[in-house]
Structure formats: structure tokens, C-alpha cells
PDB file of N, CA and C in Angstrom:
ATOM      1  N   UNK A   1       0.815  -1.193   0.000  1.00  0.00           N
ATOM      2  CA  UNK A   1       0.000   0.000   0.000  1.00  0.00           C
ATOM      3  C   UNK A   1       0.862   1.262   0.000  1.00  0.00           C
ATOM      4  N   UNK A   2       2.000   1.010   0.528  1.00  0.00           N
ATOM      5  CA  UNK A   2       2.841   2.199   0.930  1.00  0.00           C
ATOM      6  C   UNK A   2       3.231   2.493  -0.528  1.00  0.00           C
ATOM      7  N   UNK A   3       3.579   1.459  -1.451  1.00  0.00           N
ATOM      8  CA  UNK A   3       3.751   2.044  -2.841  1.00  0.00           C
ATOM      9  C   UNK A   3       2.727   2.610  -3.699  1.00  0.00           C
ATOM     10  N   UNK A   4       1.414   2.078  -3.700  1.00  0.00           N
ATOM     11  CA  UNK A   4       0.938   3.092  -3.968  1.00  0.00           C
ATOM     12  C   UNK A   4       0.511   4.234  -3.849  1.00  0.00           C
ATOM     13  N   UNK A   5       1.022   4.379  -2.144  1.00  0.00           N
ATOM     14  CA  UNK A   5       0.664   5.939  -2.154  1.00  0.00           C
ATOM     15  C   UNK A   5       1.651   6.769  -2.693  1.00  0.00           C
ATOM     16  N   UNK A   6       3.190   6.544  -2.915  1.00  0.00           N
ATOM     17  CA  UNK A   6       4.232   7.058  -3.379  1.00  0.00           C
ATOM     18  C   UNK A   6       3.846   7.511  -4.597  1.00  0.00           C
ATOM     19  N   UNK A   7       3.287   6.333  -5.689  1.00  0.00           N
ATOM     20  CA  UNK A   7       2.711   6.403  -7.152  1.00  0.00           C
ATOM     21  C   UNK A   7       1.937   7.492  -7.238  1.00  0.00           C
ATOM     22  N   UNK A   8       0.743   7.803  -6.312  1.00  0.00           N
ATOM     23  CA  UNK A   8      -0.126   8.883  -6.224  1.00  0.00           C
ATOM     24  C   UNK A   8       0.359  10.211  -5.883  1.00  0.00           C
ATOM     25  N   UNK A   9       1.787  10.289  -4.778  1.00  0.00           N
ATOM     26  CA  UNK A   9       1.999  11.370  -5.044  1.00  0.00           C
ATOM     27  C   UNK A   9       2.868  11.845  -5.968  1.00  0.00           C
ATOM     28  N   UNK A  10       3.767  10.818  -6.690  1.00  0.00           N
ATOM     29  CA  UNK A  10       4.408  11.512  -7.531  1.00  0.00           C
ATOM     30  C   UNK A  10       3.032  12.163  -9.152  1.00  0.00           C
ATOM     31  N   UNK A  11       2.408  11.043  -9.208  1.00  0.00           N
ATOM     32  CA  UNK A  11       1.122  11.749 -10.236  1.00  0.00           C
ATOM     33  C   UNK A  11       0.786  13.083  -9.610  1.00  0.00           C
ATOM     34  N   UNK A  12       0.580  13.563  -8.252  1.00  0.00           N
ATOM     35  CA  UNK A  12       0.087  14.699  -7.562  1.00  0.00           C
ATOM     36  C   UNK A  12       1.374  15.728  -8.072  1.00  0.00           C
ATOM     37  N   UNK A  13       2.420  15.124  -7.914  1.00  0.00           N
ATOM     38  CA  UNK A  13       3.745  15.775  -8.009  1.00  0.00           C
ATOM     39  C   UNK A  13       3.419  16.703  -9.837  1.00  0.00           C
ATOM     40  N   UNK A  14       3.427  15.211 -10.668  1.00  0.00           N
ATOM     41  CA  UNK A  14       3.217  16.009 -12.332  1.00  0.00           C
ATOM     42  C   UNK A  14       2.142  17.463 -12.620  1.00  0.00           C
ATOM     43  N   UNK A  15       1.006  16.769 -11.614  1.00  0.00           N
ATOM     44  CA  UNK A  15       0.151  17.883 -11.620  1.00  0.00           C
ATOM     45  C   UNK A  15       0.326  19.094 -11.436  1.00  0.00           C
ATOM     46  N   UNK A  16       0.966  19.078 -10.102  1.00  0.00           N
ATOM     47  CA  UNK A  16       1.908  20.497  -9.980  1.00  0.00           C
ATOM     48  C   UNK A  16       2.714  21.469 -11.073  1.00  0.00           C
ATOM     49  N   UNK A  17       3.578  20.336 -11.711  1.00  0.00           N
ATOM     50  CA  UNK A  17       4.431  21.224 -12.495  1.00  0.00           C
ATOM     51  C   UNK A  17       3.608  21.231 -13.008  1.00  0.00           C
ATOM     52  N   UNK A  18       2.248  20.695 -14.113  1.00  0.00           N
ATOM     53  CA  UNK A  18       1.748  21.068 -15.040  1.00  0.00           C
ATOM     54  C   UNK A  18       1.251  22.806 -14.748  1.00  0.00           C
ATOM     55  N   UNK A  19       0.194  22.411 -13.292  1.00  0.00           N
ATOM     56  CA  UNK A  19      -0.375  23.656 -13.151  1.00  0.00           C
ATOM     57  C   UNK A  19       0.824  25.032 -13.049  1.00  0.00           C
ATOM     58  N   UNK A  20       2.244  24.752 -12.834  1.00  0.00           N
ATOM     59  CA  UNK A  20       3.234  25.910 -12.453  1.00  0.00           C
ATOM     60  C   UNK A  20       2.965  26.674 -14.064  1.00  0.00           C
ATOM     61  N   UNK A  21       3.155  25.717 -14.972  1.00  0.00           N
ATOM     62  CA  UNK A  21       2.865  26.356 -16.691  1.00  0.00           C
ATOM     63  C   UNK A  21       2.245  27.273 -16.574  1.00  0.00           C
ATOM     64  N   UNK A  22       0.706  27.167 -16.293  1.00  0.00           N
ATOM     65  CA  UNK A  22      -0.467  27.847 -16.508  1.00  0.00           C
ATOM     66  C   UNK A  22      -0.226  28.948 -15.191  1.00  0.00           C
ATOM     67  N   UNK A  23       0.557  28.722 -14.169  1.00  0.00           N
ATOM     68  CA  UNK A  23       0.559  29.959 -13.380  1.00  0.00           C
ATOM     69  C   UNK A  23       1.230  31.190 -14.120  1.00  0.00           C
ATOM     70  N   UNK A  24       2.898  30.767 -14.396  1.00  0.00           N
ATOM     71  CA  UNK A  24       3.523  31.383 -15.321  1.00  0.00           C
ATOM     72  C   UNK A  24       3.515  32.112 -16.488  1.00  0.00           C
ATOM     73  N   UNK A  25       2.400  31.189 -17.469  1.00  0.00           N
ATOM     74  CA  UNK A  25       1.905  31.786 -18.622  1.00  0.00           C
ATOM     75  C   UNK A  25       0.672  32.640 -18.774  1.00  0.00           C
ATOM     76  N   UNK A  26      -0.274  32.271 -17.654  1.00  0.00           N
ATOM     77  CA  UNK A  26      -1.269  33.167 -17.566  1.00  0.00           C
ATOM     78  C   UNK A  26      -2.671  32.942 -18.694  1.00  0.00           C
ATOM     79  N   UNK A  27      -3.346  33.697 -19.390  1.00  0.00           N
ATOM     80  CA  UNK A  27      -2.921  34.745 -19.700  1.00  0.00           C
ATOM     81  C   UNK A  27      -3.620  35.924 -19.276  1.00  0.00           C
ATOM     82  N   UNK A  28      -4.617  35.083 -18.060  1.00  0.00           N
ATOM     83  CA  UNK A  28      -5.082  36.468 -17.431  1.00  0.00           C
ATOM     84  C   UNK A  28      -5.023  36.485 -15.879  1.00  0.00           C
ATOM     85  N   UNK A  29      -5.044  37.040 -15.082  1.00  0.00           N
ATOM     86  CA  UNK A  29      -4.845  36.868 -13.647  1.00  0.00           C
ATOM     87  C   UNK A  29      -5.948  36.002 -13.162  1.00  0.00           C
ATOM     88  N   UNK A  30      -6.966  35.870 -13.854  1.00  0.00           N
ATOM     89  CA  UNK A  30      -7.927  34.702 -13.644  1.00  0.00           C
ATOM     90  C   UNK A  30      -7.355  33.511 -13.382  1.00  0.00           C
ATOM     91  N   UNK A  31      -6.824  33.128 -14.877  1.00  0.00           N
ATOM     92  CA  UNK A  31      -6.160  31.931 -15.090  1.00  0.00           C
ATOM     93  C   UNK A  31      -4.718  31.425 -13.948  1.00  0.00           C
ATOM     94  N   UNK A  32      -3.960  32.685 -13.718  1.00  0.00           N
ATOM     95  CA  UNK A  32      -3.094  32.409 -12.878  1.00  0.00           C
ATOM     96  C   UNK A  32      -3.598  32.041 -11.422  1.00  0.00           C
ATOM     97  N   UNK A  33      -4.477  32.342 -10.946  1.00  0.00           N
ATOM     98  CA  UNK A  33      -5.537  32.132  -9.721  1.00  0.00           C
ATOM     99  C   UNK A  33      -5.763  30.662  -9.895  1.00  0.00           C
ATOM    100  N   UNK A  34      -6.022  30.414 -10.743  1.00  0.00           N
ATOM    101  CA  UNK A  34      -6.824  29.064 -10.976  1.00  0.00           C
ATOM    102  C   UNK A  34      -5.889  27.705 -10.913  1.00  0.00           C
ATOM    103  N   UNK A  35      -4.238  27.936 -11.219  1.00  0.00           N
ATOM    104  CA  UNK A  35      -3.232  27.163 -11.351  1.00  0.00           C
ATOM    105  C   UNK A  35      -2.864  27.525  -9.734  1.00  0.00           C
ATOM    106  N   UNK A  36      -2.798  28.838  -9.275  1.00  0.00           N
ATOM    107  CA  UNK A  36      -2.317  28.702  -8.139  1.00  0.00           C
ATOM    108  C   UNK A  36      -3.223  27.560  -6.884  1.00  0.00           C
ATOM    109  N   UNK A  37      -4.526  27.795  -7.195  1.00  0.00           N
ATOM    110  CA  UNK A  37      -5.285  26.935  -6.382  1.00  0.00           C
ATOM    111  C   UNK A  37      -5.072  25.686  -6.491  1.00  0.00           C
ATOM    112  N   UNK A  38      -5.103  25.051  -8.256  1.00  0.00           N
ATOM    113  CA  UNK A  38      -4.710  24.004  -7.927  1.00  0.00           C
ATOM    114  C   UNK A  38      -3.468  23.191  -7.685  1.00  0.00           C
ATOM    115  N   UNK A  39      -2.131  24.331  -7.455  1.00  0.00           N
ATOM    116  CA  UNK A  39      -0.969  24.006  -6.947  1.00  0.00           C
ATOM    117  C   UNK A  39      -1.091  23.688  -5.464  1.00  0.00           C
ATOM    118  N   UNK A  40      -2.501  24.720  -4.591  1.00  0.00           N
ATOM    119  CA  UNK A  40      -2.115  24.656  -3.305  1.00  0.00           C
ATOM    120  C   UNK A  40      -3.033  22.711  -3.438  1.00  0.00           C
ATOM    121  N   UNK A  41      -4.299  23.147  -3.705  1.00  0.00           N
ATOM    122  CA  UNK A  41      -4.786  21.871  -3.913  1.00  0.00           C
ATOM    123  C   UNK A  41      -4.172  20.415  -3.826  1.00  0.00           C
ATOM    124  N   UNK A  42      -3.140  20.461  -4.795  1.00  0.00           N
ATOM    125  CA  UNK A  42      -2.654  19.221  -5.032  1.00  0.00           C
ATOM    126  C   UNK A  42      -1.351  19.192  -3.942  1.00  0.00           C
ATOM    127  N   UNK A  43      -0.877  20.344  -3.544  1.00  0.00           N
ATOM    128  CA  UNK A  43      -0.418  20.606  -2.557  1.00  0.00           C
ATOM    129  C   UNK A  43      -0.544  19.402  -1.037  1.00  0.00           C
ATOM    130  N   UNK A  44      -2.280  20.072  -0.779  1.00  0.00           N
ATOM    131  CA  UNK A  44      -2.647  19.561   0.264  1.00  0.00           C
ATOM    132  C   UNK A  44      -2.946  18.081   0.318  1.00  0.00           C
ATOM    133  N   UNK A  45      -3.237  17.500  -1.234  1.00  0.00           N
ATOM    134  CA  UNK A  45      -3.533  16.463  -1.245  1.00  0.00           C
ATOM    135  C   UNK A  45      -1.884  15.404  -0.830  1.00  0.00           C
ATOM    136  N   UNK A  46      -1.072  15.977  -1.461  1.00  0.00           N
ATOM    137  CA  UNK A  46       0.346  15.354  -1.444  1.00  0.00           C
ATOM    138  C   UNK A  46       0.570  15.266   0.198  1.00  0.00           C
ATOM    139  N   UNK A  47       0.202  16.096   1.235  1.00  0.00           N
ATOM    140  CA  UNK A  47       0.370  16.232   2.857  1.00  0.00           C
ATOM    141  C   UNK A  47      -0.374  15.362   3.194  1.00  0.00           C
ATOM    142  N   UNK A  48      -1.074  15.065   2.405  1.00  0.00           N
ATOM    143  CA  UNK A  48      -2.154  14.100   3.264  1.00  0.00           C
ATOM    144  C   UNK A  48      -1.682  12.789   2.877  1.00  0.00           C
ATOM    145  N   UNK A  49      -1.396  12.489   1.892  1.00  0.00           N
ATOM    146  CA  UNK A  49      -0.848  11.108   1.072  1.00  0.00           C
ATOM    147  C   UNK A  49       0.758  10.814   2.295  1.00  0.00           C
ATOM    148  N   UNK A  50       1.625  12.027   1.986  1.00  0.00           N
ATOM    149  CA  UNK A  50       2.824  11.604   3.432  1.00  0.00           C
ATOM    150  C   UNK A  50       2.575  11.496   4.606  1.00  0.00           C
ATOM    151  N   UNK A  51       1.144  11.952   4.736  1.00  0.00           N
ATOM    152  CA  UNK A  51       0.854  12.331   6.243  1.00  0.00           C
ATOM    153  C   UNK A  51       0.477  10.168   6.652  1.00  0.00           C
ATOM    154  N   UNK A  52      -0.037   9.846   5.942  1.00  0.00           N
ATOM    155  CA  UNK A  52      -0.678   8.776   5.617  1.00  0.00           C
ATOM    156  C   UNK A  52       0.354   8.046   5.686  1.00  0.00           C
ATOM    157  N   UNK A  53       1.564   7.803   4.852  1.00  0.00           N
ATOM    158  CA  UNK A  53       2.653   6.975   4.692  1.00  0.00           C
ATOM    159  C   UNK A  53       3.304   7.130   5.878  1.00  0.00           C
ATOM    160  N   UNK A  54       3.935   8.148   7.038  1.00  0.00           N
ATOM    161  CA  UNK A  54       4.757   8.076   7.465  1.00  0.00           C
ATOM    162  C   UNK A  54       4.124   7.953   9.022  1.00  0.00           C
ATOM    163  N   UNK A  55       2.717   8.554   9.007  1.00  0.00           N
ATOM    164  CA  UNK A  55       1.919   8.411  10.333  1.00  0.00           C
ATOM    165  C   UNK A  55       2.686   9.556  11.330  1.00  0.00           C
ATOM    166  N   UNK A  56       1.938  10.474  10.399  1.00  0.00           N
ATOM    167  CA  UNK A  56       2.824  11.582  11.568  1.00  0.00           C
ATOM    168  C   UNK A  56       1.160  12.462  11.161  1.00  0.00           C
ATOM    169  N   UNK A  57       0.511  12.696  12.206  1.00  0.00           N
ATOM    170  CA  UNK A  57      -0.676  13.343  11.672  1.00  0.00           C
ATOM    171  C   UNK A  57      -0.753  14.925  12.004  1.00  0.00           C
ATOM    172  N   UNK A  58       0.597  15.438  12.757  1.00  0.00           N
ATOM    173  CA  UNK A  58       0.889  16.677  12.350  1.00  0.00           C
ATOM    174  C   UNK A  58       1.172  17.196  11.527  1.00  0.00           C
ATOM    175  N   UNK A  59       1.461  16.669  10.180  1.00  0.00           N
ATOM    176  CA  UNK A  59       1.204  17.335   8.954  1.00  0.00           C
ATOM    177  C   UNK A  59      -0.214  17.259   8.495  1.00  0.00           C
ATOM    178  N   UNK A  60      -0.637  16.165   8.940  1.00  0.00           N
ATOM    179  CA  UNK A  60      -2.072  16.325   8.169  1.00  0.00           C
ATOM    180  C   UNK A  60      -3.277  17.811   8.817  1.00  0.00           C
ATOM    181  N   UNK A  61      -2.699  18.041  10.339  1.00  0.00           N
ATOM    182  CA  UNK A  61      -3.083  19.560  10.396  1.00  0.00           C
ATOM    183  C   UNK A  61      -2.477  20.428   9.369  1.00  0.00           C
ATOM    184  N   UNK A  62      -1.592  20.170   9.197  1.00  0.00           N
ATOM    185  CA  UNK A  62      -0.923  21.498   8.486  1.00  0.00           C
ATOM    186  C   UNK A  62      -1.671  21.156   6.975  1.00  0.00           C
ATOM    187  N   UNK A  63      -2.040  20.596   6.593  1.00  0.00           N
ATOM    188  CA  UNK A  63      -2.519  20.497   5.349  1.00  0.00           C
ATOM    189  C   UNK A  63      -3.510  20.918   5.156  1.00  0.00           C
ATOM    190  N   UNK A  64      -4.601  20.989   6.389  1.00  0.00           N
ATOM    191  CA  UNK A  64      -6.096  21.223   6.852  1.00  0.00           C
ATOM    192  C   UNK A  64      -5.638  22.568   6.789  1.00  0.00           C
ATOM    193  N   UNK A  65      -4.882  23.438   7.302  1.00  0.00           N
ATOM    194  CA  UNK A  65      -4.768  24.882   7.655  1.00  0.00           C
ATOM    195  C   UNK A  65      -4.533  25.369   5.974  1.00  0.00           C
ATOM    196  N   UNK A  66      -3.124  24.758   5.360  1.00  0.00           N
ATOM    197  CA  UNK A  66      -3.346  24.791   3.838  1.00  0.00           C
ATOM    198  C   UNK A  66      -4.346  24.947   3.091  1.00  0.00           C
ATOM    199  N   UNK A  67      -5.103  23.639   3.446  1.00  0.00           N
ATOM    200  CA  UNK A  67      -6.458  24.211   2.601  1.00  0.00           C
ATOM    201  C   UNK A  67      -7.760  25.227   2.504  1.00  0.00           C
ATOM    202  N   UNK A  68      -7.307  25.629   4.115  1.00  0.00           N
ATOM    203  CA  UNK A  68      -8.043  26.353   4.649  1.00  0.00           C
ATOM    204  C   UNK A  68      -7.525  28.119   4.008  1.00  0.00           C
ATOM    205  N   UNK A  69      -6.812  28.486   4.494  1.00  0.00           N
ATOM    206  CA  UNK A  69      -5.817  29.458   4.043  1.00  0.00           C
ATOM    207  C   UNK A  69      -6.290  29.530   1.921  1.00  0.00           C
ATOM    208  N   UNK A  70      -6.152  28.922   1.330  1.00  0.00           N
ATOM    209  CA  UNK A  70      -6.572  28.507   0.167  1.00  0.00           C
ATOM    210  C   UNK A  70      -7.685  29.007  -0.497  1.00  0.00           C
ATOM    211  N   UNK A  71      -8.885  28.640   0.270  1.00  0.00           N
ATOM    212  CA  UNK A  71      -9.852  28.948   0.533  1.00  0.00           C
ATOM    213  C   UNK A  71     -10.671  30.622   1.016  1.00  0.00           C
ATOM    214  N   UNK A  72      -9.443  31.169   1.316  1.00  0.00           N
ATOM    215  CA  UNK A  72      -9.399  32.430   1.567  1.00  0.00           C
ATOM    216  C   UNK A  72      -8.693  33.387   0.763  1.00  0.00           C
ATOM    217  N   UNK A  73      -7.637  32.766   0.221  1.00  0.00           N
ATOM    218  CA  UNK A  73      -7.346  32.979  -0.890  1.00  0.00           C
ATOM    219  C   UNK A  73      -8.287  33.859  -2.180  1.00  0.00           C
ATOM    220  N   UNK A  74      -8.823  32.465  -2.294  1.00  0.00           N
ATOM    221  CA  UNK A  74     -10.083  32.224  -3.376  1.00  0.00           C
ATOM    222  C   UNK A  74     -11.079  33.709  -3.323  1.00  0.00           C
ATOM    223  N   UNK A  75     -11.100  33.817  -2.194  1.00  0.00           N
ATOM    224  CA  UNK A  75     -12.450  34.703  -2.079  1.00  0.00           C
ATOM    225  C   UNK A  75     -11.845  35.971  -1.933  1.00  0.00           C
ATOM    226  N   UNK A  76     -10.380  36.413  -1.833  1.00  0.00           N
ATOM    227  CA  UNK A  76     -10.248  37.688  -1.754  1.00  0.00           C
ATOM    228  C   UNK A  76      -9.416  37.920  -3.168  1.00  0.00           C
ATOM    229  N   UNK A  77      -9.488  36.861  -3.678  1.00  0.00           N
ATOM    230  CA  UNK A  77      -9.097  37.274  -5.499  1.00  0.00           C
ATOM    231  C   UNK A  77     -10.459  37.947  -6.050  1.00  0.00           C
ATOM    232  N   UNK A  78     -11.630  37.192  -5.761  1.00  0.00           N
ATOM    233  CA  UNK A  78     -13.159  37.606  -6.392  1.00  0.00           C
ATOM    234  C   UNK A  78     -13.039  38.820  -6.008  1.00  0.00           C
ATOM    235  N   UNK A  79     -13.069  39.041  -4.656  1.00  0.00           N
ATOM    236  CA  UNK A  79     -13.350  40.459  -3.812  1.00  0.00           C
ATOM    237  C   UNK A  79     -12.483  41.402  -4.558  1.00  0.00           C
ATOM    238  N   UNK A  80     -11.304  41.149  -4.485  1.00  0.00           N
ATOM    239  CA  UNK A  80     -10.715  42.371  -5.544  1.00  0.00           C
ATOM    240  C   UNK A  80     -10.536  42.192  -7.228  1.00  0.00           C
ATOM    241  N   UNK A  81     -11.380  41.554  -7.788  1.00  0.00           N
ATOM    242  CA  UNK A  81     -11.833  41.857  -9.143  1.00  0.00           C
ATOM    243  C   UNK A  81     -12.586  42.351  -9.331  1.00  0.00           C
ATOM    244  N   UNK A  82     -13.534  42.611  -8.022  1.00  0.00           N
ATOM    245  CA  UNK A  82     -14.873  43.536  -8.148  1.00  0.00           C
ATOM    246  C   UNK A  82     -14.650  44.894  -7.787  1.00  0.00           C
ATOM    247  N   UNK A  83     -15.853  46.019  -8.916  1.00  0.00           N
ATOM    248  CA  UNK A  83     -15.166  46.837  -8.672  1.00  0.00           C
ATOM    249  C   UNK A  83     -15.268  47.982  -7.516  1.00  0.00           C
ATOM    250  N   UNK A  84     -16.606  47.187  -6.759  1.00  0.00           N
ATOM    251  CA  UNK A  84     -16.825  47.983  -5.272  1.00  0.00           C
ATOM    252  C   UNK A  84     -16.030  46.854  -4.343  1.00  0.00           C
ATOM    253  N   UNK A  85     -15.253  45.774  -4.221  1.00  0.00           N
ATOM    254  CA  UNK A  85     -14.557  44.966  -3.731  1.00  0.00           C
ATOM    255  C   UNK A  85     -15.915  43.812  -2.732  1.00  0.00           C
ATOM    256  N   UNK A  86     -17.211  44.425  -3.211  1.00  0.00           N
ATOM    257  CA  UNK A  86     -18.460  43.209  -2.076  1.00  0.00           C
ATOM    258  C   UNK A  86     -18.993  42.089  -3.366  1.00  0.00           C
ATOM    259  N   UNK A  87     -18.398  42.110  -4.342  1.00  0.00           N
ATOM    260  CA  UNK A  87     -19.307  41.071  -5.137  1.00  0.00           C
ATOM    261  C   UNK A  87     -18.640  40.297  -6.235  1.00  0.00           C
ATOM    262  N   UNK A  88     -19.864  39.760  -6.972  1.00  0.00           N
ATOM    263  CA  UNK A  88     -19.000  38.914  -7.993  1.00  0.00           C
ATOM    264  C   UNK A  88     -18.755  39.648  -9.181  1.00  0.00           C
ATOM    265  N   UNK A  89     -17.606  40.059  -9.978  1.00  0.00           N
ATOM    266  CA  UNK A  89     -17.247  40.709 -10.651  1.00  0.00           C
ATOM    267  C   UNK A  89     -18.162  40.166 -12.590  1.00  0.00           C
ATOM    268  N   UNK A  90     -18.133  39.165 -12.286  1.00  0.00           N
ATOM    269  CA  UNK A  90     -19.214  38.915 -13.363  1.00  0.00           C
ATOM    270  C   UNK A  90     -20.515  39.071 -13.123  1.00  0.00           C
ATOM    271  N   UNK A  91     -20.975  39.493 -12.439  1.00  0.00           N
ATOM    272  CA  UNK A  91     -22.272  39.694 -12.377  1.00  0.00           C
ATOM    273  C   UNK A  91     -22.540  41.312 -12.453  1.00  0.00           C
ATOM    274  N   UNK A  92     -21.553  42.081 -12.244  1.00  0.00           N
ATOM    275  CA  UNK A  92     -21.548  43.533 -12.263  1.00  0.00           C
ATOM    276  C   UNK A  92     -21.303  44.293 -13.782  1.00  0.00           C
ATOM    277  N   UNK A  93     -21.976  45.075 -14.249  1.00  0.00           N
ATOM    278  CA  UNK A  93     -22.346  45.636 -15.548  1.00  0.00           C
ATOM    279  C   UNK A  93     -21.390  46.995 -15.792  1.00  0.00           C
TER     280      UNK A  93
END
């Protein structure tokens, strides 16, 4: 079992670099948002996969706070695309 969790994170691992592309290249700060999330994403998933293999479940807090943090992220990218900073920027005319 322990090997396949290795297998899973190195696939978690490819994902990463893929999404670093799309952070890098952009081509709109949307898009870079969207690679960054799912860098932290796959991020958290990879903490949880070592957290799992090595049985240390103080990382698996830290992964919870990761995703959490993430998550906040998320919502203060929306908040400042809008242009009174309270809403969803696509929905505003």
C-alpha cells in the first residue's frame, strides 16, 4: 500500500508542475488564480498522502490549515476583481 501511495503522489507531483505552466503563462490573472489553487490543492492532497505513509498526523493539520488558508485565498481574489470589492465581478455591468 505504501507504494501506492508514493505512485499517487508523484502523479500529484506532475500535476503540480503542469499547473506551475499555466501559473507562469497566464494569460489572465484569472487563469493564474486558478493554477495557483490548484498548486495549493494538489499541494494539500500530497500532505495528506505523506501524512498517511509516514503516520505523523501533524502534517495532516498542516494540510487542513493549507487548505483552509486557500480557501481564503479564493475569495479575496473575487473580492478584488470587483469593482466595489463586495461582489461577484461577473455579475456587475
Amino acid at each position: 500500500m505504501t507504494l501506492f501511495f508514493y505512485a499517487a503522489a508523484m502523479v500529484i507531483l506532475l500535476n503540480i508542475a503542469a499547473s506551475l505552466a499555466r501559473v507562469l503563462k497566464g494569460p489572465t490573472r484569472a487563469d493564474r488564480m486558478m493554477g495557483a489553487q490548484l498548486i495549493g490543492t494538489a499541494g494539500v492532497a500530497m500532505l495528506v498522502l505523506l501524512s498517511l505513509v509516514h503516520g505523523q498526523p501533524g502534517v495532516l493539520d498542516v494540510a487542513l490549515l493549507l487548505a483552509l488558508l486557500a480557501a481564503f485565498a479564493a475569495v479575496g481574489f473575487v473580492k478584488s476583481q470587483s469593482r466595489d470589492g463586495a461582489g461577484d465581478p461577473e455579475t456587475e455591468a
